[in-house]
N, C-alpha and C. Protein backbone atom coordinates (compact mmCIF):
# COMPACT_ATOMS: atom_id res chain seq x y z
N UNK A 1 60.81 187.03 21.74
CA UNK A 1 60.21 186.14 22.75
C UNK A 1 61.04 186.19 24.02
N UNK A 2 60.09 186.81 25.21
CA UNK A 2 61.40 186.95 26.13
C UNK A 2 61.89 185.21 27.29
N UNK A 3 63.23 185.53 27.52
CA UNK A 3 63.33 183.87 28.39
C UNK A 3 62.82 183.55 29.06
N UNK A 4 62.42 182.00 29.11
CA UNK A 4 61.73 181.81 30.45
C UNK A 4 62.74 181.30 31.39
N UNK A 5 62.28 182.02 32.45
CA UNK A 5 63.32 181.47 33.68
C UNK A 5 63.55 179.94 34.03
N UNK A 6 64.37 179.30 34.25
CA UNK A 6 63.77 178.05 34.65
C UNK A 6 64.11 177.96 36.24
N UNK A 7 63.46 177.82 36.92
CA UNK A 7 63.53 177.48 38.71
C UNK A 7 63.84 176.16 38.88
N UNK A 8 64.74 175.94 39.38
CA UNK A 8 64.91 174.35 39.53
C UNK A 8 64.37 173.43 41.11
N UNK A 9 64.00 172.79 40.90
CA UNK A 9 62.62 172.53 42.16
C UNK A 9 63.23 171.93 42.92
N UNK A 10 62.66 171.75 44.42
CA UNK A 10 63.43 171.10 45.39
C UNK A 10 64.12 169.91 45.22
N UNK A 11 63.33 168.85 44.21
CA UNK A 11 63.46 167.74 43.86
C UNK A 11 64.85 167.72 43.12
N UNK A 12 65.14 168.62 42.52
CA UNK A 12 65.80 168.45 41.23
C UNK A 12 67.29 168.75 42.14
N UNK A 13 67.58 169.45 42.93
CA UNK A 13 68.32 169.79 43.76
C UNK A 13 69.01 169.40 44.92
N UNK A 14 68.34 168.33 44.93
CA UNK A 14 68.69 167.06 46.12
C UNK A 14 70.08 166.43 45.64
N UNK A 15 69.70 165.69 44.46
CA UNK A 15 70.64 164.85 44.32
C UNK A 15 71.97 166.02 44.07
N UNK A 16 72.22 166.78 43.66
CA UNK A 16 73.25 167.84 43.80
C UNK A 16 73.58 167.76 45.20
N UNK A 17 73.29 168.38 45.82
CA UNK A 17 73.31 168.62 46.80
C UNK A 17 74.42 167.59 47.87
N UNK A 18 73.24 166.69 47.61
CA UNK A 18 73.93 165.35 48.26
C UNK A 18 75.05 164.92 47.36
N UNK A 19 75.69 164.92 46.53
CA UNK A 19 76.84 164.84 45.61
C UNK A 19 77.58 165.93 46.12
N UNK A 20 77.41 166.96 46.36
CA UNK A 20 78.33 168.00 47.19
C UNK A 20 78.89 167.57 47.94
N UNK A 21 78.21 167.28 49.12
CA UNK A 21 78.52 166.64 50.25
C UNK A 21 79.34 165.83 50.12
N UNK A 22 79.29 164.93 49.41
CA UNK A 22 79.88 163.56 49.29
C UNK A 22 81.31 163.76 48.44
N UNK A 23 81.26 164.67 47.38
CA UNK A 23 82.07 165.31 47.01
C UNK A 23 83.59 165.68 48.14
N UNK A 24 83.12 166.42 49.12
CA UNK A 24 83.88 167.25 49.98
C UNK A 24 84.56 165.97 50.78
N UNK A 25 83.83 165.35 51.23
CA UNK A 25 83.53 164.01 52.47
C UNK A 25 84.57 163.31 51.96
N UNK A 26 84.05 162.84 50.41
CA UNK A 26 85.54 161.91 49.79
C UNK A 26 86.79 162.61 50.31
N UNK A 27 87.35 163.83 49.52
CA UNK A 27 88.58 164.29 49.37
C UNK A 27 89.33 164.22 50.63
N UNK A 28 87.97 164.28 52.04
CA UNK A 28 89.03 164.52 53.37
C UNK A 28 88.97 163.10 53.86
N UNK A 29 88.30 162.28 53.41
CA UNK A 29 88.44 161.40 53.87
C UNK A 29 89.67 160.45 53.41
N UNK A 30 90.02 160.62 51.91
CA UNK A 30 91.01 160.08 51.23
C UNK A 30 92.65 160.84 51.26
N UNK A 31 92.56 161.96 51.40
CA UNK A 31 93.34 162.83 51.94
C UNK A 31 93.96 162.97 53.37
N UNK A 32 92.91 163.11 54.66
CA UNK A 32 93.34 163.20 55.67
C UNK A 32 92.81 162.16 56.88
N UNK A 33 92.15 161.24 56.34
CA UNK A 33 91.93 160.12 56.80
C UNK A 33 90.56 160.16 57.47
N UNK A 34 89.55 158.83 57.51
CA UNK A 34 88.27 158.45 57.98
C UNK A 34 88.13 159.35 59.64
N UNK A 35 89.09 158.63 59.98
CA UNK A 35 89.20 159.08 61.86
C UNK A 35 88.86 160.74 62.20
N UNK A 36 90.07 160.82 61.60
CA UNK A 36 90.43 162.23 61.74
C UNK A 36 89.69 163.37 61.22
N UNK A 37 88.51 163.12 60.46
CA UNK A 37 87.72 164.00 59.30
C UNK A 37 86.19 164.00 60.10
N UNK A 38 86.56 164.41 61.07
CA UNK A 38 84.81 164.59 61.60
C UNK A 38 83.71 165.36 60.89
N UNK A 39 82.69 165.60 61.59
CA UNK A 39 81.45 165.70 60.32
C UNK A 39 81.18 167.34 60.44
N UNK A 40 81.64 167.92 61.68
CA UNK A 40 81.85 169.41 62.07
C UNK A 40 82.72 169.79 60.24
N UNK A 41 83.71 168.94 60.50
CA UNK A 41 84.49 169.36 59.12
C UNK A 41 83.82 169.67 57.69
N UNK A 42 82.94 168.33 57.54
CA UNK A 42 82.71 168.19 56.80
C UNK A 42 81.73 169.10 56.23
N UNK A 43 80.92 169.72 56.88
CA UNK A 43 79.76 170.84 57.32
C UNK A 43 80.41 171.72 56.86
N UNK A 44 81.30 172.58 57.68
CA UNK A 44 81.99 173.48 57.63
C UNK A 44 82.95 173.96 56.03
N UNK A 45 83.39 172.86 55.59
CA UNK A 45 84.22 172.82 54.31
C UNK A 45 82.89 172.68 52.62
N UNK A 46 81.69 171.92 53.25
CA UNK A 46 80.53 172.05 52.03
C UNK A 46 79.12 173.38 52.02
N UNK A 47 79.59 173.91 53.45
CA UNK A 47 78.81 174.93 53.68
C UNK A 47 77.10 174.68 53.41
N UNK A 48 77.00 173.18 54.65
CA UNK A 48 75.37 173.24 54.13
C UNK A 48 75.07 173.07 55.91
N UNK A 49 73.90 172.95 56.18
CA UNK A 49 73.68 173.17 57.50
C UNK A 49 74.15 171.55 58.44
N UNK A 50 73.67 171.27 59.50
CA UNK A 50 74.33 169.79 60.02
C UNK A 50 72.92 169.15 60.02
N UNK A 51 71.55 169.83 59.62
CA UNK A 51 70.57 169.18 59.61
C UNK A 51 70.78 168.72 58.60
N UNK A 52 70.95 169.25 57.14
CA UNK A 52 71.31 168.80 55.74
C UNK A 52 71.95 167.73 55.58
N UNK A 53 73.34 167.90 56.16
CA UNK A 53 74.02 166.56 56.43
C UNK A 53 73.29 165.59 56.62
N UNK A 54 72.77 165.67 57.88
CA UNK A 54 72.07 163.90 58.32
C UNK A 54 70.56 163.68 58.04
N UNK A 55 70.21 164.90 57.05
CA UNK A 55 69.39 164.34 56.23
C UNK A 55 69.43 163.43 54.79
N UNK A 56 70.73 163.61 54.62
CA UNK A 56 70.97 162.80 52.93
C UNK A 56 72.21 161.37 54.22
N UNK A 57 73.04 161.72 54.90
CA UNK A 57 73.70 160.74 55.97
C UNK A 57 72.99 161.05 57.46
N UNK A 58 72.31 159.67 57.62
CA UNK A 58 72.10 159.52 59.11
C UNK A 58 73.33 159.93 59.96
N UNK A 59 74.15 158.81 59.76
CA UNK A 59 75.09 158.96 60.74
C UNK A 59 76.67 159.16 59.55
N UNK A 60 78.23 159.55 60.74
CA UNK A 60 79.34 158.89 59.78
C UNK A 60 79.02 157.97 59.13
N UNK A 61 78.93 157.13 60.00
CA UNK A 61 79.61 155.45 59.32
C UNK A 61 78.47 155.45 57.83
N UNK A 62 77.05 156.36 57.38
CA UNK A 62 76.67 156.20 56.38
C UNK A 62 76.89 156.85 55.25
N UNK A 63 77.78 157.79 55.71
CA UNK A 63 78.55 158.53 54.87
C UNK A 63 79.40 157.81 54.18
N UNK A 64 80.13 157.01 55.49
CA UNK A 64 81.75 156.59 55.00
C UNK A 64 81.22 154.89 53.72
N UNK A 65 80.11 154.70 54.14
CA UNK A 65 79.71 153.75 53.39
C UNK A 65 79.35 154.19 51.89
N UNK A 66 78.84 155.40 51.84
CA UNK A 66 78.65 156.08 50.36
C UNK A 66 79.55 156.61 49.50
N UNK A 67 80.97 157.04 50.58
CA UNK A 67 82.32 157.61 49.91
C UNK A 67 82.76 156.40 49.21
N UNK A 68 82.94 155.30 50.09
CA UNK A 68 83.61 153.77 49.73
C UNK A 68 82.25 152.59 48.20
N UNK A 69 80.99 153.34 48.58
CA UNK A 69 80.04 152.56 47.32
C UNK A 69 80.62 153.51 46.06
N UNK A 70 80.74 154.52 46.33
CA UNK A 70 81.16 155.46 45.15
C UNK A 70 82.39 155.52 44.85
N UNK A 71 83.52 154.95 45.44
CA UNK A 71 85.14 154.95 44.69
C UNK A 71 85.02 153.49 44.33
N UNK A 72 84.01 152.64 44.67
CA UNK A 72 84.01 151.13 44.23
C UNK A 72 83.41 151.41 42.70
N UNK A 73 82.38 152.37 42.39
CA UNK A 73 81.63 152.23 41.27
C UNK A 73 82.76 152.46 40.06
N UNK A 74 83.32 153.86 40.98
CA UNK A 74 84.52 154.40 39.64
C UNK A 74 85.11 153.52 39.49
N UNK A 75 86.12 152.44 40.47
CA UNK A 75 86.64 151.60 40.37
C UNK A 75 86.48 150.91 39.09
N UNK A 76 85.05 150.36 38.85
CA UNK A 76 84.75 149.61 37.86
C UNK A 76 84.56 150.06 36.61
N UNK A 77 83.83 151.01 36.55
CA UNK A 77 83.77 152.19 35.71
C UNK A 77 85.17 152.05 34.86
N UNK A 78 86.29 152.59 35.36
CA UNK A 78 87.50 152.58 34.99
C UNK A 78 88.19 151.62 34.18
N UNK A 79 88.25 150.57 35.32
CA UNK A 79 88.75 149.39 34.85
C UNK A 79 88.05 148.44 33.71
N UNK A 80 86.79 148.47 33.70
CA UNK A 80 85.96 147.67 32.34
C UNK A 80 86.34 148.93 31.61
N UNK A 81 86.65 150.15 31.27
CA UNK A 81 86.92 150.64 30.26
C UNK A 81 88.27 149.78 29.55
N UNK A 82 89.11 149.89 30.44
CA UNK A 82 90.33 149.13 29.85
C UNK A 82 90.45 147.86 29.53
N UNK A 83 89.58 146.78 30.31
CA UNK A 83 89.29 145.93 29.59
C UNK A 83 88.61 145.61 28.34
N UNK A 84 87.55 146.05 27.96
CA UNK A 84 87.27 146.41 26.67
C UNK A 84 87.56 146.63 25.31
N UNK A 85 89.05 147.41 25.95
CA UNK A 85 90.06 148.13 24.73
C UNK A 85 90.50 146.68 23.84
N UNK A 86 90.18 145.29 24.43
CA UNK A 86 91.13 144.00 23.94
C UNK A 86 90.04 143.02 23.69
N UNK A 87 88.85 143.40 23.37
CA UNK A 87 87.67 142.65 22.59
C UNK A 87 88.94 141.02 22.43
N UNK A 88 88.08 139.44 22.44
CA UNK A 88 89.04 138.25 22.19
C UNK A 88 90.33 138.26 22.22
N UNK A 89 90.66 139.08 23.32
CA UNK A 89 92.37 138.85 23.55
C UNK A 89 92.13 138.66 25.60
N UNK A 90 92.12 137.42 25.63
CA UNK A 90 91.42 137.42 27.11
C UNK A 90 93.11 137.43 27.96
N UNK A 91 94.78 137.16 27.33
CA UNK A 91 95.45 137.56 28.11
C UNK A 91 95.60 139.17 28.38
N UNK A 92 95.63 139.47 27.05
CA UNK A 92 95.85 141.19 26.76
C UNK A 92 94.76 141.87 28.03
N UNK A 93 93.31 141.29 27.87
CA UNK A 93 92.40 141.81 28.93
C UNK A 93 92.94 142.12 30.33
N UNK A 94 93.52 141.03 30.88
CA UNK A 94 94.06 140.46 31.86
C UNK A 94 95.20 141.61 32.53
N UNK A 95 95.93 141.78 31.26
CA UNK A 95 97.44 142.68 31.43
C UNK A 95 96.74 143.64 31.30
N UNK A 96 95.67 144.42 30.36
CA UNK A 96 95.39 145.74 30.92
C UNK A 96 94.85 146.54 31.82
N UNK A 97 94.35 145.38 33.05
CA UNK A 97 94.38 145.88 34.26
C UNK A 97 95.21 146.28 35.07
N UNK A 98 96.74 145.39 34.88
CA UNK A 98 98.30 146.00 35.82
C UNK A 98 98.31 147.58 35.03
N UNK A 99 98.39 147.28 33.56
CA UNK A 99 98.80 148.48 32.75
C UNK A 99 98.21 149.66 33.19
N UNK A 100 96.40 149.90 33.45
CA UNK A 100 95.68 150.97 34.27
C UNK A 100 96.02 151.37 35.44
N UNK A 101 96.60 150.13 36.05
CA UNK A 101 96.95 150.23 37.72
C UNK A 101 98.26 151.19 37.93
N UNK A 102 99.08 150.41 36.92
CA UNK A 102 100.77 151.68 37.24
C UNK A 102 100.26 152.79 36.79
N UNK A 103 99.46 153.25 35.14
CA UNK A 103 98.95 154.56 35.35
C UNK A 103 98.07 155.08 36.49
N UNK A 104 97.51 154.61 36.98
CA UNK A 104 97.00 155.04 38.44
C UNK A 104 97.35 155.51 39.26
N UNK A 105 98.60 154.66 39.46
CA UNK A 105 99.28 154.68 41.12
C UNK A 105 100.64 155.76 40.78
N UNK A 106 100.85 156.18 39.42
CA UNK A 106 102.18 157.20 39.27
C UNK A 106 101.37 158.65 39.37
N UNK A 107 99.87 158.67 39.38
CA UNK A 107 99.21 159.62 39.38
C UNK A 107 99.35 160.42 40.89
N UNK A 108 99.71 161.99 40.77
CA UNK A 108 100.37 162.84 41.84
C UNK A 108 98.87 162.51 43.22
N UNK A 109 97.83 162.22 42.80
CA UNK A 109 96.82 162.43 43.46
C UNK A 109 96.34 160.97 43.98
N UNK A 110 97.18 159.97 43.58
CA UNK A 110 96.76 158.79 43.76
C UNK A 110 97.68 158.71 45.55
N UNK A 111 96.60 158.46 46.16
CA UNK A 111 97.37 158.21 47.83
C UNK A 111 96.94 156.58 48.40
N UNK A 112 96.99 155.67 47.55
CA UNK A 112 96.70 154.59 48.37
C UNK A 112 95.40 153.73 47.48
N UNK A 113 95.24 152.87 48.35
CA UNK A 113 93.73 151.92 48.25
C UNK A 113 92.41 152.60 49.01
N UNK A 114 91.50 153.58 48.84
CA UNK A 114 90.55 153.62 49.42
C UNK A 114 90.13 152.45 50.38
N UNK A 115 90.11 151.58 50.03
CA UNK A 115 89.50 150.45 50.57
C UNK A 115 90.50 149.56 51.75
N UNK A 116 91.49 150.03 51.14
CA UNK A 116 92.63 149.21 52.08
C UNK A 116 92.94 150.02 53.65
N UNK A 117 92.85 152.03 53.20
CA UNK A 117 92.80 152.81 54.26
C UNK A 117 91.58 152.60 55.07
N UNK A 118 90.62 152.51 54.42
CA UNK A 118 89.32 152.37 55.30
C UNK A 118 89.08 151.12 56.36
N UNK A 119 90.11 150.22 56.11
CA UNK A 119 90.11 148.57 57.00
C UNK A 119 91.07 148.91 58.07
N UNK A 120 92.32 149.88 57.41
CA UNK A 120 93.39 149.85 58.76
C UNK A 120 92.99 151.12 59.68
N UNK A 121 92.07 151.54 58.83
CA UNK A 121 91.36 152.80 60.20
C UNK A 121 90.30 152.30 61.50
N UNK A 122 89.59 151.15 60.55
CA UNK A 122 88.77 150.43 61.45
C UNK A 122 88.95 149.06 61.22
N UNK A 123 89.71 148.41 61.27
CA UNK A 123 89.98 146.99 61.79
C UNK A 123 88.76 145.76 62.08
N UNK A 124 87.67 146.64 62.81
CA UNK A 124 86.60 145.56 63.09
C UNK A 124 86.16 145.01 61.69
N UNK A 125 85.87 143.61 61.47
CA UNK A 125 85.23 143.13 60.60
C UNK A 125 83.76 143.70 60.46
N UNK A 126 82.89 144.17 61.51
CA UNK A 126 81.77 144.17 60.96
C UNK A 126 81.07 145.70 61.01
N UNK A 127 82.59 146.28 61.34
CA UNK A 127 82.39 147.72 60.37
C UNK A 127 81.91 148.09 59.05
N UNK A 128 80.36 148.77 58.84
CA UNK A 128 79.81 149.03 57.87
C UNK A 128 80.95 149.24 56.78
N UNK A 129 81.59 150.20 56.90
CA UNK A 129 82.99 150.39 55.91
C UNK A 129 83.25 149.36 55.43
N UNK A 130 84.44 148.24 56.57
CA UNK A 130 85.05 147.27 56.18
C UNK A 130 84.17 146.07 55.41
N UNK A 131 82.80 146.45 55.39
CA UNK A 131 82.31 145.27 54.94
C UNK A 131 82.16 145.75 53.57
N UNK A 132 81.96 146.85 53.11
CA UNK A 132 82.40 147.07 51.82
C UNK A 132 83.00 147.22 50.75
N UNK A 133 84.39 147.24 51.90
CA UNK A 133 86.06 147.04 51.25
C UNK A 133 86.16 145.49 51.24
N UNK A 134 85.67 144.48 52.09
CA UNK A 134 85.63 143.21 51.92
C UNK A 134 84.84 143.26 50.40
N UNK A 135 83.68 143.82 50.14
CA UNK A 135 82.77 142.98 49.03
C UNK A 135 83.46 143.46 47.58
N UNK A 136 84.29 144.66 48.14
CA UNK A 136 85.30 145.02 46.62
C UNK A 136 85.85 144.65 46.45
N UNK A 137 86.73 143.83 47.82
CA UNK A 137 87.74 142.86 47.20
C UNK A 137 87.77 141.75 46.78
N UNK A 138 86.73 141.24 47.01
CA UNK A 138 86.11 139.49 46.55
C UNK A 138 85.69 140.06 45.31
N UNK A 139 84.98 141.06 45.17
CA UNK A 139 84.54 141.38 43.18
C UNK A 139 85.42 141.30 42.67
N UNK A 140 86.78 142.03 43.04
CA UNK A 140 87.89 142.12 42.47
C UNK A 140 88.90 140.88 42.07
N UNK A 141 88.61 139.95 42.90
CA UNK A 141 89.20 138.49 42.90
C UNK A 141 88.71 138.03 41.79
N UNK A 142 87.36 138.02 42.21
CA UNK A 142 86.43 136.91 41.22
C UNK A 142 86.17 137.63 39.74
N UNK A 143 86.50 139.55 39.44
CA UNK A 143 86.95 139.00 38.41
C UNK A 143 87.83 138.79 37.71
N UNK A 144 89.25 139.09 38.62
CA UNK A 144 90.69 138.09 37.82
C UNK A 144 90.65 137.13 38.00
N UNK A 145 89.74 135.87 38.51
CA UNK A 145 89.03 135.01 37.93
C UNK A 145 88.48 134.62 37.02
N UNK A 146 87.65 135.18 36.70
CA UNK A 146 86.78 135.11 35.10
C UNK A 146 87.52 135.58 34.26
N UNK A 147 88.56 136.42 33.76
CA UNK A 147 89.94 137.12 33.23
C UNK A 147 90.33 135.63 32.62
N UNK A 148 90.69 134.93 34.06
CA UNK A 148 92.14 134.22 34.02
C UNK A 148 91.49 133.25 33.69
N UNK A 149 90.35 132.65 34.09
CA UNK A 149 89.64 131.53 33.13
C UNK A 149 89.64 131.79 31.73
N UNK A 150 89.37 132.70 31.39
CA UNK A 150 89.06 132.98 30.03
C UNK A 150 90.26 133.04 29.10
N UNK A 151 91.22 133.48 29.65
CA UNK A 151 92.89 133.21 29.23
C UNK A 151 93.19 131.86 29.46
N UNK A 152 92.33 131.14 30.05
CA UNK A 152 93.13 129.66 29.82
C UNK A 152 94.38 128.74 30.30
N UNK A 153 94.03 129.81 31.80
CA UNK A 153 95.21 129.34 32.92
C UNK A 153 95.18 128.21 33.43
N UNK A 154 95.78 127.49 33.88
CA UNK A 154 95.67 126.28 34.67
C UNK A 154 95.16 126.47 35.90
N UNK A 155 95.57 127.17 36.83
CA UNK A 155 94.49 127.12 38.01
C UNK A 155 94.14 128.72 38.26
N UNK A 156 93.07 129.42 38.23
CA UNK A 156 92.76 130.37 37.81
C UNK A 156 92.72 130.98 39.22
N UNK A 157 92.02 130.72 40.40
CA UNK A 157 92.18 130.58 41.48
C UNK A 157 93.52 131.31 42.31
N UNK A 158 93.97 130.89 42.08
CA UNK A 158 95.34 130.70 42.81
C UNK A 158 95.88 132.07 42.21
N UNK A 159 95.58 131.80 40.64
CA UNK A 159 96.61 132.88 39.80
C UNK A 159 95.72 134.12 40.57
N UNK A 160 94.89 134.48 40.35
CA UNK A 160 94.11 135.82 40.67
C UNK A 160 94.18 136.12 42.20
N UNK A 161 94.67 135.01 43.36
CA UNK A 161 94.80 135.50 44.44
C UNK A 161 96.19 135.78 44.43
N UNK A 162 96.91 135.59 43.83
CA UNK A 162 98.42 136.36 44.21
C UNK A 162 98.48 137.74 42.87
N UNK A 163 97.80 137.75 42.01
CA UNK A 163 97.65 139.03 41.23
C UNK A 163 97.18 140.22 42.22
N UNK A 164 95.77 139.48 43.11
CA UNK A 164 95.42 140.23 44.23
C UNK A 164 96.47 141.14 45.35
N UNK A 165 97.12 139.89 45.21
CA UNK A 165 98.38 140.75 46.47
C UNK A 165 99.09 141.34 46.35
N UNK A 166 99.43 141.41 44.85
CA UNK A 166 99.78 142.39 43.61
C UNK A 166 99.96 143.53 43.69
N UNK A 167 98.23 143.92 43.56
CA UNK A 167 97.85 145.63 43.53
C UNK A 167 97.33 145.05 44.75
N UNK A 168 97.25 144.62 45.46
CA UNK A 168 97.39 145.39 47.37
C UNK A 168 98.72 146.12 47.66
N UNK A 169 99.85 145.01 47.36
CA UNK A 169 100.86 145.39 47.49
C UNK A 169 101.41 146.69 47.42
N UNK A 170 101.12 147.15 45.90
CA UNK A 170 101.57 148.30 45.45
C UNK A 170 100.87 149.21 45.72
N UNK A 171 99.56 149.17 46.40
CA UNK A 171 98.76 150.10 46.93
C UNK A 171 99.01 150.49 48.33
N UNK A 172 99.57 149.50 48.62
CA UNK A 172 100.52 149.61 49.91
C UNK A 172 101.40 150.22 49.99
N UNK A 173 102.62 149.79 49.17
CA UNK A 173 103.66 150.91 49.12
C UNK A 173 103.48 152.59 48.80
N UNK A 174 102.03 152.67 47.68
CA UNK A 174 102.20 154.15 47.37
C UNK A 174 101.71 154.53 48.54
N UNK A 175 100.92 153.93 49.15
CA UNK A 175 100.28 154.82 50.54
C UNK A 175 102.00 155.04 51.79
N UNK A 176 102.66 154.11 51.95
CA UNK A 176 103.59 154.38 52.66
C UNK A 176 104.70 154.91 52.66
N UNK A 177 105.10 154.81 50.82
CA UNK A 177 106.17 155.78 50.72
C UNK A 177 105.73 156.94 49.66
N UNK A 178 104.39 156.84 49.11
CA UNK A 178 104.10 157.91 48.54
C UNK A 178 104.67 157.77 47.26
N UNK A 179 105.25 156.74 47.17
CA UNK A 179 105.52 155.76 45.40
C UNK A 179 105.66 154.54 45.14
N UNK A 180 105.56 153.89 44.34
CA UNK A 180 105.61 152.26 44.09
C UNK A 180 107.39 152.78 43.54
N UNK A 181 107.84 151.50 43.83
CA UNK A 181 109.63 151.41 43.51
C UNK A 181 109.50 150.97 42.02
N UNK A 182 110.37 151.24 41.32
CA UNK A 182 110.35 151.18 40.31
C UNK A 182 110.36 149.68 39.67
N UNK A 183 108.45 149.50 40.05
CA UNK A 183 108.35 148.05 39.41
C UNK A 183 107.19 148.80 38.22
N UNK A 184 107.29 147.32 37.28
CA UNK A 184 106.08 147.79 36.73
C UNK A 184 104.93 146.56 36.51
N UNK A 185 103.86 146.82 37.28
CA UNK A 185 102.88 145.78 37.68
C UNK A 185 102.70 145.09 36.58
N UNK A 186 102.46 145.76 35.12
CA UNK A 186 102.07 144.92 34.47
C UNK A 186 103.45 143.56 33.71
N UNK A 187 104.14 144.02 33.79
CA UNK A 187 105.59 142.99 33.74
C UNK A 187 105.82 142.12 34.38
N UNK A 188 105.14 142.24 35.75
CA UNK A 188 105.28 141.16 36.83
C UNK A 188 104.27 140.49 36.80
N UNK A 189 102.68 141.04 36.55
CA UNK A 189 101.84 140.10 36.13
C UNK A 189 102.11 139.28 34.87
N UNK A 190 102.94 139.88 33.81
CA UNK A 190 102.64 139.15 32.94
C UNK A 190 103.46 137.73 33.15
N UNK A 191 104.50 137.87 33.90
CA UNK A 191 105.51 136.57 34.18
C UNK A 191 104.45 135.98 35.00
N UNK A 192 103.58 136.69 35.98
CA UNK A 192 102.78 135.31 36.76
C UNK A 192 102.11 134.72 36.34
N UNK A 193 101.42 135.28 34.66
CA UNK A 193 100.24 134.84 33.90
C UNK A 193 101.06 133.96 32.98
N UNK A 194 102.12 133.90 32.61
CA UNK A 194 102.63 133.39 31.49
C UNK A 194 102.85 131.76 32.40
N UNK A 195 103.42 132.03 33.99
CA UNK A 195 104.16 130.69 34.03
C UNK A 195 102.36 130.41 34.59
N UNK A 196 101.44 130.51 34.90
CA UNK A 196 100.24 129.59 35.09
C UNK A 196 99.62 128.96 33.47
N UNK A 197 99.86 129.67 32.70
CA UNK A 197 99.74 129.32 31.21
C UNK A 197 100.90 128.28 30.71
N UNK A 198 101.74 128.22 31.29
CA UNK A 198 102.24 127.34 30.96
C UNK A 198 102.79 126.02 31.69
């Protein structure tokens, strides 16, 4: 019986396509920064035409909004994996978010906070970008919130906004010195979780 070819149809080829793109777009954007990564580049390095481009992105800024919806998804992706690992252990839950984070941030490829570079590149609040690094970081609050409720903290609030400043912090340092100092996040959370627990 001889093979049948299979042709894969315009349809089917889009979403590739546009994952290419976005593909390339991330790396320079996380690599060599939002500003600096024009769309000539971006063209040039995915080898598709500039009509192609701003047919799947109108403009940058809808690009830079799809690089930043898509390192938010992994984000979560990631992190509910590790939460998970501690089914009714709602402190353990809690700590295995620092624990993911130092494996993260010792990673050779890890350069920073996506979200944190994308605010100090554009500063304006009502930068399409920044408003998406805002809505990751309030998810991110609210849920070492629900975490820290569920562990049975005394003011849950409070605890999850300085956990917050936490991994800003250290997302800070790897972006500026290209390593966190030899702390280890989850040790320091656990002293902040222990004295709100108690």
């Amino acid at each position: 019986m001889p093979k049948t070819r299979v042709i894969a149809t315009q349809d089917e080829t889009k979403p590739a396509l546009r994952e290419h793109i976005l593909n390339i777009a991330d790396e320079l954007f996380y690599r060599q920064g939002i500003r600096a990564t024009g769309v000539d580049t971006i063209i040039a390095k995915s080898g598709v035409a500039k009509t192609t481009l701003y047919r799947y992105f109108p403009s940058k800024d809808d690009l830079v909004v799809a690089y930043l919806e898509r390192r938010n998804q992994r984000f979560w992706e990631l992190m509910e994996v590790e939460i998970a690992k501690h089914p009714h252990q709602p402190r353990e839950q809690l700590l295995a978010v620092f624990k993911w984070l130092d494996e993260l941030l010792a990673k050779p490829d890890c350069l920073g906070c996506p979200f944190l570079i994308a605010t100090a590149e554009y500063a304006e609040l009502d930068y399409p970008g920044h408003q998406v690094a805002i809505a990751h970081k309030e998810a991110v609050r609210d849920r070492l919130i629900q975490l820290a409720e569920n562990a049975g903290v005394s003011n849950p609030g409070e605890l999850a906004a300085n956990l917050l400043l936490l991994i800003d912090g250290a997302f800070a340092q790897r972006r500026l010195f290209g390593q966190v100092a030899e702390v280890s996040l989850e040790k320091v959370a656990a002293m902040l979780i222990d004295a709100y627990l108690s």
